[in-house]
Protein backbone atom coordinates (compact mmCIF):
# COMPACT_ATOMS: atom_id res chain seq x y z
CA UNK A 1 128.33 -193.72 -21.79
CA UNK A 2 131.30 -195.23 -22.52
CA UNK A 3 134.76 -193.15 -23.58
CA UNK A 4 138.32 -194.50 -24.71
CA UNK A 5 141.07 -194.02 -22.82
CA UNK A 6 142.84 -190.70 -22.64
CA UNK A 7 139.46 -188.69 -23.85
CA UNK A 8 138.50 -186.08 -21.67
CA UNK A 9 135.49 -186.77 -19.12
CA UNK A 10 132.35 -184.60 -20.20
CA UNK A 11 130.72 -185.59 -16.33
CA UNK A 12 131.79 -185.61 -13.28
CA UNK A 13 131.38 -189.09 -11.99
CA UNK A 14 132.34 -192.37 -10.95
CA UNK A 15 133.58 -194.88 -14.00
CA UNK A 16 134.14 -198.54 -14.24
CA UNK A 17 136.74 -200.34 -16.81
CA UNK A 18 134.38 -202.53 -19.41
CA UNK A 19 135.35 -204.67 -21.84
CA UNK A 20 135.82 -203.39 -26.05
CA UNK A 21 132.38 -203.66 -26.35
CA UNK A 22 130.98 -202.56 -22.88
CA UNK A 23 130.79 -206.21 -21.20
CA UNK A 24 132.07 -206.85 -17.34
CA UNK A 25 135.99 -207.27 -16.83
CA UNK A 26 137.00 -209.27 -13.67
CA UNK A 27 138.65 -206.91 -11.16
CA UNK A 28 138.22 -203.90 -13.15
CA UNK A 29 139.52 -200.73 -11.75
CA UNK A 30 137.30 -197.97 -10.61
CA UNK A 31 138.01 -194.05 -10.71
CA UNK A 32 136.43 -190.89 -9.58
CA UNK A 33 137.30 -188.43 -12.41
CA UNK A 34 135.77 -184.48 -12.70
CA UNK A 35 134.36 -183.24 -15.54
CA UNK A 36 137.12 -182.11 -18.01
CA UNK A 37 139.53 -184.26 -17.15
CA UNK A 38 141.25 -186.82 -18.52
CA UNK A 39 140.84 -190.55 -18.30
CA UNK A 40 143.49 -192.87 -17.40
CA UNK A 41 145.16 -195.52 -19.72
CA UNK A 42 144.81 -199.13 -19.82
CA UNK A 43 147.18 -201.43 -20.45
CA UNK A 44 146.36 -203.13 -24.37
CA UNK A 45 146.31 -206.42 -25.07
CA UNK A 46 146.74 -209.06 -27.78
CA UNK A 47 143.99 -212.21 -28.57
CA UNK A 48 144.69 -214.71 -31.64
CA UNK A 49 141.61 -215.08 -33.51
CA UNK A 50 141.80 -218.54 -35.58
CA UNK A 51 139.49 -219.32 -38.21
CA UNK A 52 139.20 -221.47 -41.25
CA UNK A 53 142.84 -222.16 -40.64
CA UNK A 54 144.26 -218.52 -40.95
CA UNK A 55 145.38 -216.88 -37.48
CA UNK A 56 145.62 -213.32 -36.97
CA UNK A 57 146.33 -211.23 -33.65
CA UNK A 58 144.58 -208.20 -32.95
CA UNK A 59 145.44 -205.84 -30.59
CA UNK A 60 142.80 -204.82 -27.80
CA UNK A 61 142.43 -202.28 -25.30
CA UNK A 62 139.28 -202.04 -22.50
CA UNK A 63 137.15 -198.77 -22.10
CA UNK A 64 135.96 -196.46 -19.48
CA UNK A 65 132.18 -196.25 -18.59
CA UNK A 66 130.25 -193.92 -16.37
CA UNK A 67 128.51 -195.44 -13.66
CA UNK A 68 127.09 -192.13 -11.66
């Protein structure tokens, strides 16, 4: 299951920082959070995305996901 940050836990458990879409982060934080409530903030971050010579930047921010 994996929740934004600053949603509300619906289980007790332990949770892991992931990646936007659920992949491993290096040296990712880990929290013990009870059900109801609510999950920390991460810090955001920017990538520039180049492609067929146009360059945007897109803000990102990593997830929370239980674990047990």
């Amino acid at each position: 299951m994996i929740l934004k940050p600053g949603e509300t836990a619906p289980v007790s458990g332990k949770y892991v920082e992931v990646g936007q879409g659920g992949g491993k982060v290096k040296r990712a934080q880990q929290i013990y959070v009870n059900q109801g409530e609510i999950l920390p903030m991460l810090s955001p971050y920017s990538i520039k995305i180049e492609h067929k010579g146009s360059s945007e930047v897109r803000n990102r921010q990593h997830c929370w996901k239980l674990v047990q």
